[in-house]
C-alpha atoms as a PDB file:
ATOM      1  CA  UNK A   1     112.937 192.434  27.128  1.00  0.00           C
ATOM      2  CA  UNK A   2     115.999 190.627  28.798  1.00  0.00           C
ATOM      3  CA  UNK A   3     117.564 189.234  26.127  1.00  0.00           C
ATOM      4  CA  UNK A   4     120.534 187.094  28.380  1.00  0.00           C
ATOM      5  CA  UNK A   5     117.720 185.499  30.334  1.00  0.00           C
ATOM      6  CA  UNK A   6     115.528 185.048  27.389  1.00  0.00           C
ATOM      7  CA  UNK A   7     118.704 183.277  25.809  1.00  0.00           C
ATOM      8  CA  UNK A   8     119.509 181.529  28.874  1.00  0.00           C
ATOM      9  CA  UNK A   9     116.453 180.149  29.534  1.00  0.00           C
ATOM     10  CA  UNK A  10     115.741 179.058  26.027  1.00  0.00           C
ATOM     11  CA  UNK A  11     119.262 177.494  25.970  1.00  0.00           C
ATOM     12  CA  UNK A  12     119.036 175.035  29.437  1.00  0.00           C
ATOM     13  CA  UNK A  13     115.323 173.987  28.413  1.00  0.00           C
ATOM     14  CA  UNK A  14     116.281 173.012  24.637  1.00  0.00           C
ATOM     15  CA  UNK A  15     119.459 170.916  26.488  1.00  0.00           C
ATOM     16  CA  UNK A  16     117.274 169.599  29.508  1.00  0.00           C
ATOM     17  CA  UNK A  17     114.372 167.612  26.633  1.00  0.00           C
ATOM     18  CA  UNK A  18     115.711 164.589  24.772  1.00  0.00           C
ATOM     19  CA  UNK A  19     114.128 163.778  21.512  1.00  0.00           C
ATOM     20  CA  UNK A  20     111.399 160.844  22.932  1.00  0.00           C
ATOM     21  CA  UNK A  21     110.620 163.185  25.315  1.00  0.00           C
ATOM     22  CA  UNK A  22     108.688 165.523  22.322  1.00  0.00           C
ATOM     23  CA  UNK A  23     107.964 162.339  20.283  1.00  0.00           C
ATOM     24  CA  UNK A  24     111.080 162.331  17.794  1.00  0.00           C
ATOM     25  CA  UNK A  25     112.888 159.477  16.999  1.00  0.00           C
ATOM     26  CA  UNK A  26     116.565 159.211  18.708  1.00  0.00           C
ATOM     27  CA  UNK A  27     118.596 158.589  15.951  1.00  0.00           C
ATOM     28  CA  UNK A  28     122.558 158.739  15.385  1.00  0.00           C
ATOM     29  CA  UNK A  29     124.508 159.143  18.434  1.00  0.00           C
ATOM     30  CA  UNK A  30     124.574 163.312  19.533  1.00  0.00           C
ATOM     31  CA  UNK A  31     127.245 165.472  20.195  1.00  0.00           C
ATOM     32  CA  UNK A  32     125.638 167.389  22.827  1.00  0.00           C
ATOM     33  CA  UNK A  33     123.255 166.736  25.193  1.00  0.00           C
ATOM     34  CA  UNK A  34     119.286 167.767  24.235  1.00  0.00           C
ATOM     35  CA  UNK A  35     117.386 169.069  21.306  1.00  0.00           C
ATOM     36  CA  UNK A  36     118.984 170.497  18.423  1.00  0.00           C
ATOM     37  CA  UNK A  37     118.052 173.950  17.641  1.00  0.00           C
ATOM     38  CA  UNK A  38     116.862 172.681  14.297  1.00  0.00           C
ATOM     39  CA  UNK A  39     114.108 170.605  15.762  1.00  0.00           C
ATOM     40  CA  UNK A  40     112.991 173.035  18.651  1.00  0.00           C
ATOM     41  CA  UNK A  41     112.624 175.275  15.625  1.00  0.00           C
ATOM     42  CA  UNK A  42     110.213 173.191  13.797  1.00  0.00           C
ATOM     43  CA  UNK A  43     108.449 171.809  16.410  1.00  0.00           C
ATOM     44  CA  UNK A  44     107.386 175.530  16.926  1.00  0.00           C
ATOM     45  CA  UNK A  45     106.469 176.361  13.331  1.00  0.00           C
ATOM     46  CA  UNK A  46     109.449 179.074  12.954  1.00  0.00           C
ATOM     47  CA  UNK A  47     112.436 179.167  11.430  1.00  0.00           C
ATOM     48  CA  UNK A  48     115.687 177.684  12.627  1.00  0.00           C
ATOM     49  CA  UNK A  49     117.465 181.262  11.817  1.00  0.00           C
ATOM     50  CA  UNK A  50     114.783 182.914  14.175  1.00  0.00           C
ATOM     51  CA  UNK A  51     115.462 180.201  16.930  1.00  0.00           C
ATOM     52  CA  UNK A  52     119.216 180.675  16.504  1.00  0.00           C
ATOM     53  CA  UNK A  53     119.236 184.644  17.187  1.00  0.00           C
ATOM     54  CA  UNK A  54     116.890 184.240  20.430  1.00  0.00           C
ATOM     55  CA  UNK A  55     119.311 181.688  21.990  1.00  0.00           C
ATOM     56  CA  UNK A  56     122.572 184.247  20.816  1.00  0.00           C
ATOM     57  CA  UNK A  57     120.705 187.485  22.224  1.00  0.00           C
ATOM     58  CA  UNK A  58     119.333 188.883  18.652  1.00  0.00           C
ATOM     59  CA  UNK A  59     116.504 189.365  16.725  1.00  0.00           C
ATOM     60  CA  UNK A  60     113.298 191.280  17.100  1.00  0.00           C
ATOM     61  CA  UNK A  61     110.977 190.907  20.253  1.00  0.00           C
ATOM     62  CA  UNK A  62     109.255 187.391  20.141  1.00  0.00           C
ATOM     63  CA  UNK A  63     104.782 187.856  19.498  1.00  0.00           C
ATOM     64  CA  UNK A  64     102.971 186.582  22.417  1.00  0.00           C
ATOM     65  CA  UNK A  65     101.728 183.871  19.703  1.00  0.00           C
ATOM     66  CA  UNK A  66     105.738 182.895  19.184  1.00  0.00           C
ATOM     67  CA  UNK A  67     105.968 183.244  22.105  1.00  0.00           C
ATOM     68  CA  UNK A  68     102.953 180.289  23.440  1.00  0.00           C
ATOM     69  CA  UNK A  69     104.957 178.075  20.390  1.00  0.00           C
ATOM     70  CA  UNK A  70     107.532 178.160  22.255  1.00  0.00           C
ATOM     71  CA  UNK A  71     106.138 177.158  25.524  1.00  0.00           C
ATOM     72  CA  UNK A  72     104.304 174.527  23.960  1.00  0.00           C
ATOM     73  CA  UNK A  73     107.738 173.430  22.272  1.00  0.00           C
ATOM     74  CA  UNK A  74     109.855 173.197  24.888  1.00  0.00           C
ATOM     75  CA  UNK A  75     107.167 171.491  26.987  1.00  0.00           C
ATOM     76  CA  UNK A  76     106.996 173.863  29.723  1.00  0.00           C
ATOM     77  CA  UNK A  77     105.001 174.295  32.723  1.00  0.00           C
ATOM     78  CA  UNK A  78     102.558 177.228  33.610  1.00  0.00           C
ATOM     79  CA  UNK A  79     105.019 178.566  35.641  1.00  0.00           C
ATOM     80  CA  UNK A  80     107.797 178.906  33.319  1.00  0.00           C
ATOM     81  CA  UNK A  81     105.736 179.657  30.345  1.00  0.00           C
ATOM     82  CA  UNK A  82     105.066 182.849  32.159  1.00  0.00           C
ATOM     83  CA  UNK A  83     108.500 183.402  33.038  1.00  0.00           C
ATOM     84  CA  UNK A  84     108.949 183.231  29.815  1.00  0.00           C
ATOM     85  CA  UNK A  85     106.553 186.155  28.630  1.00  0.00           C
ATOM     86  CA  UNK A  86     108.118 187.974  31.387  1.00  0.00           C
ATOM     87  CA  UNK A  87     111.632 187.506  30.366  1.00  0.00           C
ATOM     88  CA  UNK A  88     110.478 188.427  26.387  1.00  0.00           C
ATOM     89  CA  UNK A  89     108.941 191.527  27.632  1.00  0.00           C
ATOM     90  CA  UNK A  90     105.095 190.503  27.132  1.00  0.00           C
ATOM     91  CA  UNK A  91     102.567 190.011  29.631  1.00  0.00           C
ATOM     92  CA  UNK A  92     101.867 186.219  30.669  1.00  0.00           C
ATOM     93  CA  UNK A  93      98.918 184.640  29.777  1.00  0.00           C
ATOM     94  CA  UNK A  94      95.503 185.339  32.182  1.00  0.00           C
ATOM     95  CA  UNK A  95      95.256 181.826  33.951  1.00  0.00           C
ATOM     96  CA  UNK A  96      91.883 181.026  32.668  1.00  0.00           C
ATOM     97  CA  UNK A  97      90.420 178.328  30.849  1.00  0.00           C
ATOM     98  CA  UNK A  98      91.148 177.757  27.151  1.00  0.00           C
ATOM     99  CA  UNK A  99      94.555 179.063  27.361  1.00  0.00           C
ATOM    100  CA  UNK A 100      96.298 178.089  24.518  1.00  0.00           C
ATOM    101  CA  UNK A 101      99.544 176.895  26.238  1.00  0.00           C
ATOM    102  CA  UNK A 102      99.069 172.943  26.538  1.00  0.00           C
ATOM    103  CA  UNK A 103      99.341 171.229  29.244  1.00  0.00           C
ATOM    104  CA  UNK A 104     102.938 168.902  29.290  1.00  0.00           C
ATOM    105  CA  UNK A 105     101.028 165.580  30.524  1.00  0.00           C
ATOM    106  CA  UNK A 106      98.813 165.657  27.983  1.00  0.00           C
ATOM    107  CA  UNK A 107     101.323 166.551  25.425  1.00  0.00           C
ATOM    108  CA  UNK A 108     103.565 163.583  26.931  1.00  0.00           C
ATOM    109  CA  UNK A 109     100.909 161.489  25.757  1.00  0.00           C
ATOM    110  CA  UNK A 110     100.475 162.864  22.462  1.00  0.00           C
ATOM    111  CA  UNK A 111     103.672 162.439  21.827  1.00  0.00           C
ATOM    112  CA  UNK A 112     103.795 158.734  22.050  1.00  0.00           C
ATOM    113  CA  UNK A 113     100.548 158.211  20.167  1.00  0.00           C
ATOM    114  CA  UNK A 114     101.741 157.723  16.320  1.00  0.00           C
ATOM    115  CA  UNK A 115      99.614 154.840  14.580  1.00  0.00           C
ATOM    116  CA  UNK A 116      96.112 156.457  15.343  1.00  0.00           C
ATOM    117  CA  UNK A 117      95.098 160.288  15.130  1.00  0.00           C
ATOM    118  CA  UNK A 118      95.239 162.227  18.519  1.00  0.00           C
ATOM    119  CA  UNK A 119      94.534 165.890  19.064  1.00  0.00           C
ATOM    120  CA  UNK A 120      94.401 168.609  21.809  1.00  0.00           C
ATOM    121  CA  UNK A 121      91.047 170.443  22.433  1.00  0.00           C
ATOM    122  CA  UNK A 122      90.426 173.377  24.409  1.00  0.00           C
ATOM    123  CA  UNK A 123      87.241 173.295  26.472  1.00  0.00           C
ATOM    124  CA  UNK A 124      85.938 175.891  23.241  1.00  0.00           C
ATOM    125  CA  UNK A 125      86.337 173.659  20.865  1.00  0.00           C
ATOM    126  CA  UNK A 126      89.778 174.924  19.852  1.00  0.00           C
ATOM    127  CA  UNK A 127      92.697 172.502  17.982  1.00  0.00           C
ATOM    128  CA  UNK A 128      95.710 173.094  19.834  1.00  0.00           C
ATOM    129  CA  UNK A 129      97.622 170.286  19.112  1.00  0.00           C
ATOM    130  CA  UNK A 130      97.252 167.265  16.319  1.00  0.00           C
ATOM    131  CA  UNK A 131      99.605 164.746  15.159  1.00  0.00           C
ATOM    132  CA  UNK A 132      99.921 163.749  11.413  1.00  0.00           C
ATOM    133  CA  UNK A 133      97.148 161.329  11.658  1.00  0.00           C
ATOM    134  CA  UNK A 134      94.483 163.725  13.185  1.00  0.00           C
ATOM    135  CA  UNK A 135      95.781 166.486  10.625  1.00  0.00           C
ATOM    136  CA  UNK A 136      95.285 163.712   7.258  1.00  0.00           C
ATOM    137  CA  UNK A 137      91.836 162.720   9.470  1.00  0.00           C
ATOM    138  CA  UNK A 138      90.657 165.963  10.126  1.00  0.00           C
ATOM    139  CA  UNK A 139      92.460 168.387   8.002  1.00  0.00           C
ATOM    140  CA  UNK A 140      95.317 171.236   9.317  1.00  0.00           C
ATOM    141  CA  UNK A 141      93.557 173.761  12.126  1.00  0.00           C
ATOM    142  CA  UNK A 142      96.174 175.397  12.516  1.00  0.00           C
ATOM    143  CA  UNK A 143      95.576 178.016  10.284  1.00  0.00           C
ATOM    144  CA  UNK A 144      92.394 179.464  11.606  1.00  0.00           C
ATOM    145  CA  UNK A 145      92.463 182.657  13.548  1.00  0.00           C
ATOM    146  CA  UNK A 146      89.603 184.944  16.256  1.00  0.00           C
ATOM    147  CA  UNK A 147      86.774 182.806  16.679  1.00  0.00           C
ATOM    148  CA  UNK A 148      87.068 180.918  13.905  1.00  0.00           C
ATOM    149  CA  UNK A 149      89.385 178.565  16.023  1.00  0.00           C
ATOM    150  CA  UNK A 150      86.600 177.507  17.892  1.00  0.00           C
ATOM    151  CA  UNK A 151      85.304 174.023  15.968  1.00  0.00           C
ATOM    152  CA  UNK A 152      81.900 175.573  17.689  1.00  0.00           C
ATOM    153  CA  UNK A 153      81.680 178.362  16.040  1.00  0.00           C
ATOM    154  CA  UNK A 154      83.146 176.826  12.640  1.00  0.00           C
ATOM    155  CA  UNK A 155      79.854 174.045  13.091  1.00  0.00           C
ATOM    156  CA  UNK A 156      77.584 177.014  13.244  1.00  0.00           C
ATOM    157  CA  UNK A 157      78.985 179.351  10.618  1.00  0.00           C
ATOM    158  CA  UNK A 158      81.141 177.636   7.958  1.00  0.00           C
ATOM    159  CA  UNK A 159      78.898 175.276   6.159  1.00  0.00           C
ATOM    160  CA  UNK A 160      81.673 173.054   4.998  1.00  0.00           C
ATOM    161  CA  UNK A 161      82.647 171.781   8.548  1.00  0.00           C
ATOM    162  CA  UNK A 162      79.847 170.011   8.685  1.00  0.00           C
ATOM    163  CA  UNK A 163      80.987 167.205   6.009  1.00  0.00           C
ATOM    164  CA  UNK A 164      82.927 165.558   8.107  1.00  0.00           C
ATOM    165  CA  UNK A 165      80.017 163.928   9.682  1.00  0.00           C
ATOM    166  CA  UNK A 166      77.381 161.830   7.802  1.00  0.00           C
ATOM    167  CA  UNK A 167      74.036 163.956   7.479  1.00  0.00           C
ATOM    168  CA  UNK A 168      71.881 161.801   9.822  1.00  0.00           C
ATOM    169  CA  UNK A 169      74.264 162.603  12.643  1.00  0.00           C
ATOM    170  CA  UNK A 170      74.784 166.776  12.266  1.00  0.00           C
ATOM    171  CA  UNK A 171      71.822 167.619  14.378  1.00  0.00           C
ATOM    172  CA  UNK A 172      73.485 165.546  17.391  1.00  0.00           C
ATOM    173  CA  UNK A 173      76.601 166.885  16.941  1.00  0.00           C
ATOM    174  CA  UNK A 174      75.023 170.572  16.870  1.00  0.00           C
ATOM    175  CA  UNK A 175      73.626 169.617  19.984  1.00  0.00           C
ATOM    176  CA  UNK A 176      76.707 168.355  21.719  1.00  0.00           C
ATOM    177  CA  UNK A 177      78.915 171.624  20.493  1.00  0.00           C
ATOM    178  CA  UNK A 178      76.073 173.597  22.537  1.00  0.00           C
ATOM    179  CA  UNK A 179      76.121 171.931  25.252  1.00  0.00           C
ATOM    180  CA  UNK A 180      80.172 171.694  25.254  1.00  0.00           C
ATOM    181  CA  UNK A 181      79.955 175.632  24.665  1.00  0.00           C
ATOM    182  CA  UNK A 182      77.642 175.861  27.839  1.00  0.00           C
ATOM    183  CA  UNK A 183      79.419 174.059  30.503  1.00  0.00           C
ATOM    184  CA  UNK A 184      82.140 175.833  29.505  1.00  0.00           C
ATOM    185  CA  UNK A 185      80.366 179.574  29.574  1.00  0.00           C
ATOM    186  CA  UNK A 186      79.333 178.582  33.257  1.00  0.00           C
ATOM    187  CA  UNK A 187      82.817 177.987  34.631  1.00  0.00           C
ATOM    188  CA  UNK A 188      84.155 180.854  32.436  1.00  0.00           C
ATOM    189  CA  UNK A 189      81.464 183.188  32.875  1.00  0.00           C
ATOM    190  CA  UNK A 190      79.939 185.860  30.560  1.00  0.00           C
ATOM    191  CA  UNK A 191      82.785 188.502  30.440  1.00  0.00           C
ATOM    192  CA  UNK A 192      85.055 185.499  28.941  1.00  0.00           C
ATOM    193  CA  UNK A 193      85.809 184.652  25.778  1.00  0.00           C
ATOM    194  CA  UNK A 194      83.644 181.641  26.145  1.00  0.00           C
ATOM    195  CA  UNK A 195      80.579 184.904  26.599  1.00  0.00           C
ATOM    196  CA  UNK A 196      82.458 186.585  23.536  1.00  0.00           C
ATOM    197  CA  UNK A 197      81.776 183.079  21.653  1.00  0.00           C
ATOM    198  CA  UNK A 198      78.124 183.139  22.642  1.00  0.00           C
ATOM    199  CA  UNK A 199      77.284 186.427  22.044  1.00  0.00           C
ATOM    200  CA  UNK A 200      79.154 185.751  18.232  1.00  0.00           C
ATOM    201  CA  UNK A 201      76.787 182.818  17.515  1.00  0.00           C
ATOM    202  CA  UNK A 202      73.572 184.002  19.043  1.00  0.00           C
ATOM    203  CA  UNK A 203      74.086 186.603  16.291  1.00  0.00           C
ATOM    204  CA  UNK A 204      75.630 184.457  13.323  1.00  0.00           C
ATOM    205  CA  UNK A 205      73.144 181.232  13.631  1.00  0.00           C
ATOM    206  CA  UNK A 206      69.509 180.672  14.417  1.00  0.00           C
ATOM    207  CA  UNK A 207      69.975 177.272  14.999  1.00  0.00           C
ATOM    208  CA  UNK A 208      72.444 178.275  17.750  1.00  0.00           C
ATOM    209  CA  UNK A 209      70.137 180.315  19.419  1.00  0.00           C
ATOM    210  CA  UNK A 210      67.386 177.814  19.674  1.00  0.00           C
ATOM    211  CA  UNK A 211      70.129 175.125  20.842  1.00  0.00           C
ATOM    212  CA  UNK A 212      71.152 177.876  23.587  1.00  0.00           C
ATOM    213  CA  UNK A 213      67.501 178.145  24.852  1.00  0.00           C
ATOM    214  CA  UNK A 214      67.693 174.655  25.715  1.00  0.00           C
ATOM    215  CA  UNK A 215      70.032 174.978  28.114  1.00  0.00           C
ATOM    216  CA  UNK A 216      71.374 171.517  27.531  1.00  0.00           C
ATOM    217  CA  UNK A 217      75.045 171.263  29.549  1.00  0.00           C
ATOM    218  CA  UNK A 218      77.519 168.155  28.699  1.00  0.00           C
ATOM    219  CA  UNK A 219      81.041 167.803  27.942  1.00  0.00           C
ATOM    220  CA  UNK A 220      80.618 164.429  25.998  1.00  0.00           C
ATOM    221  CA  UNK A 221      83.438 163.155  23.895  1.00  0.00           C
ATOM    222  CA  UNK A 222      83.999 159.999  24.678  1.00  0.00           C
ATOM    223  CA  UNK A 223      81.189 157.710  22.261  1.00  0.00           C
ATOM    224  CA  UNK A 224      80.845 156.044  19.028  1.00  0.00           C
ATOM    225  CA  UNK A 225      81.356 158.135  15.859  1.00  0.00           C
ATOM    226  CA  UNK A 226      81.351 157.633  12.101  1.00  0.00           C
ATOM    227  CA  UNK A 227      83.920 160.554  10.448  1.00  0.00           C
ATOM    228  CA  UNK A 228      83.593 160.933   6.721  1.00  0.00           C
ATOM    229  CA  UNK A 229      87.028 161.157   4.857  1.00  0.00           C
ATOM    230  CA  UNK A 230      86.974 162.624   1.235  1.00  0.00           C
ATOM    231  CA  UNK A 231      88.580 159.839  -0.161  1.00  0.00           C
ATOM    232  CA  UNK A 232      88.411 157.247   2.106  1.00  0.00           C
ATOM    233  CA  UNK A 233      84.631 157.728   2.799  1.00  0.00           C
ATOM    234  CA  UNK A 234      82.649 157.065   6.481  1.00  0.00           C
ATOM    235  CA  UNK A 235      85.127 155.535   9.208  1.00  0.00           C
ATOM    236  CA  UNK A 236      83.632 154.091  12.444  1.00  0.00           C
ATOM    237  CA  UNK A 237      85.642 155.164  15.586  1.00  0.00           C
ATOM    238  CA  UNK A 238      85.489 154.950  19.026  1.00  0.00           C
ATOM    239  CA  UNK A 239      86.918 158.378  20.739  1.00  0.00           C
ATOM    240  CA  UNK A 240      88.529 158.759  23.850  1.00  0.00           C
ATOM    241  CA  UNK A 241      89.317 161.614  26.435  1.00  0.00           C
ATOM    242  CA  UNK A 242      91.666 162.805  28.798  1.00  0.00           C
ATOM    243  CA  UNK A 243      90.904 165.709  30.604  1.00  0.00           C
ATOM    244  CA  UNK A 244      93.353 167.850  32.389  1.00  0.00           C
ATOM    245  CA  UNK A 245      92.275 168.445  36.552  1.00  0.00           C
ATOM    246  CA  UNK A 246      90.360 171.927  35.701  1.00  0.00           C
ATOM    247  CA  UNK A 247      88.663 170.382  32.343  1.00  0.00           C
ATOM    248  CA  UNK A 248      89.795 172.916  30.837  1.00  0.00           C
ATOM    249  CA  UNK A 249      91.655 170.823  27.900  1.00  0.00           C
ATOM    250  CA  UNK A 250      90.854 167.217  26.682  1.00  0.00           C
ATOM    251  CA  UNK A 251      93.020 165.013  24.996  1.00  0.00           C
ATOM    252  CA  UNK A 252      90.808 162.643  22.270  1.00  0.00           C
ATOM    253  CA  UNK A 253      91.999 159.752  20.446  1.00  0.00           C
ATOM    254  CA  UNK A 254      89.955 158.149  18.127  1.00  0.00           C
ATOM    255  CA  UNK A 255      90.775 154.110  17.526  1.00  0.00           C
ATOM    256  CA  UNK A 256      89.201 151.281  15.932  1.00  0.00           C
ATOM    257  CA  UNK A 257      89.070 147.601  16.623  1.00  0.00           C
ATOM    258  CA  UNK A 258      91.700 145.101  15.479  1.00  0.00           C
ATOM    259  CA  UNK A 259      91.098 144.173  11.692  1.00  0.00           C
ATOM    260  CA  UNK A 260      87.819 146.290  11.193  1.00  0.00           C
ATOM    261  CA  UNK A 261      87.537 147.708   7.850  1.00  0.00           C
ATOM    262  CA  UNK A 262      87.875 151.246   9.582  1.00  0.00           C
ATOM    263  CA  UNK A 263      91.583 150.021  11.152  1.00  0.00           C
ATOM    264  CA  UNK A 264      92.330 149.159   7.689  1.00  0.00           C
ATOM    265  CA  UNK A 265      91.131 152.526   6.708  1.00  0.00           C
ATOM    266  CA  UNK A 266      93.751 154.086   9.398  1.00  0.00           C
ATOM    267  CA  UNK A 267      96.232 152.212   8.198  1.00  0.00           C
ATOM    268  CA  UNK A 268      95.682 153.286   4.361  1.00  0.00           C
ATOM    269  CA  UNK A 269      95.443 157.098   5.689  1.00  0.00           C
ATOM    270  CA  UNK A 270      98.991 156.672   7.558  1.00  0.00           C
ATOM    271  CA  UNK A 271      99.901 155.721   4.004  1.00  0.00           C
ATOM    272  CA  UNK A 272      98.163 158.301   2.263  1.00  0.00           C
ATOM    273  CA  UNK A 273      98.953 161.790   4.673  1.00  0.00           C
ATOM    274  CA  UNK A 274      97.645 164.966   3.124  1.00  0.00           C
ATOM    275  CA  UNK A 275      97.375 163.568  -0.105  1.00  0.00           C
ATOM    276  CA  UNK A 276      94.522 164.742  -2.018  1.00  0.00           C
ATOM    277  CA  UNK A 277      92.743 163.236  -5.322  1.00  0.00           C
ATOM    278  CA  UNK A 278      90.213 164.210  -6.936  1.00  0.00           C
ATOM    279  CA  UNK A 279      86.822 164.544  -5.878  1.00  0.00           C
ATOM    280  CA  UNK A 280      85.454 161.867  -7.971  1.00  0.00           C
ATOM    281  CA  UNK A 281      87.964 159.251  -6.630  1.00  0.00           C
ATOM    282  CA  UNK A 282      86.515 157.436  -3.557  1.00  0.00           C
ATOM    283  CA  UNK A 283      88.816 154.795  -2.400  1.00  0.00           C
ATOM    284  CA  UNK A 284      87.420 151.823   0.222  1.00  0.00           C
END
């Protein structure tokens, strides 16, 4: 680990990003040029005390999963998020598909996307990014670890994923997780971790396994979709993506027309965040 370059490096990239470029407001007038160390800190879920000792050449050996916060922080490019596993001592990232470093132009995008919720998949189904309104839509994904950050393999093993999608409409969506999971397992190939996810569910779910014998392959995101909130009930949206050139990552935003009942729904769940009431409460 060299801990001057890993300092250095950290140092010009937090000074070369103004706050719109990572979706903060600009505020007061700054001393010095950049981001504060404060807000590179919690825009990569650590503490501003563990920030602070990387940039002054202390502190323990950043994980390779600090590490990809980091990266995705401080907006960087393939290239330097691997110089910047190489400067921390780790090895950088196998460039394959479903990395979990996020691609700047779609993050660019994110960033500027506040009034509607917006998210980052992975071509397995994995959240990488969401902003507040996908995250009081859709619920925090950050927290889920192995497979289980695969939305694919959540569908076909945790029983509770399925409610956010009105009954009539799960056996479609099992369908179109398949057939997501397949195009994917033919560009990645069998000794990937798209094969590892396969070779999980064929195990895990008979319904999986009868989907895979299909052989159905789609990457369909873009349609019509009614999401059921627990306290705001079914929402019609319209989703959107953006892939990245190698389709490897899609960016989907989910909107509604002008003065439907579900924009008026997006506007109360702006209001409402994470809030949670009781089960019994349905509001709309």
């Amino acid at each position: 680990m060299d801990r001057a370059a890993l300092a250095s490096f950290l140092r010009r990239r937090r000074e070369a990003l103004q706050p719109e470029d990572v979706g903060l407001p600009v505020g007061a007038r700054r001393r010095a040029a950049g981001l504060r160390r404060e807000e590179v800190a919690a825009l990569a879920a650590m503490s501003t005390d563990y920030y602070t000792r990387l940039e002054q050449e202390r502190g323990p050996q950043p994980s390779e999963q600090m590490l990809a916060s980091l990266a995705r922080a401080l907006r960087l490019t393939d290239n330097e998020r691997d110089y910047l596993f190489q400067v921390a001592g780790r090895n950088a990232p196998a460039s394959v598909p479903a990395t979990t470093h996020v691609a700047p132009a779609l993050l660019r995008v994110l960033d500027r996307l506040d009034d509607t919720p917006a998210l980052i998949l992975s071509n397995l189904g994995e959240t990488l990014v969401q902003n507040r309104m996908a995250e009081a839509l859709f619920g925090d994904k950050s927290a889920y670890t192995g497979l289980a950050r695969s939305e694919i393999y959540r569908w076909f093993t945790m029983p509770d994923e399925r409610l956010s999608y009105p009954e009539d409409d799960r056996d479609r969506q099992s369908r179109a997780q398949v057939a997501n999971l397949r195009a994917a397992y033919g560009s990645m190939g069998p000794r990937s971790r798209a094969g590892e996810l396969v070779r999980a569910l064929l195990k895990a779910s008979k319904e999986f396994a009868e989907l895979w014998d299909r052989h159905e392959v789609g990457t369909r995101f873009a349609d019509h979709k009614t999401l059921v909130h627990p306290q705001l009930g079914p929402i019609e949206l319209d989703c959107q993506a953006l892939f990245t050139e190698d389709q490897s990552q899609a960016l989907l935003v989910l909107t509604a027309p002008p003065r439907s009942e579900a924009d008026e729904k997006l506007r109360l769940l702006s209001v409402l965040g994470h809030e949670r009431f009781p089960t019994d409460v349905r509001l709309g």
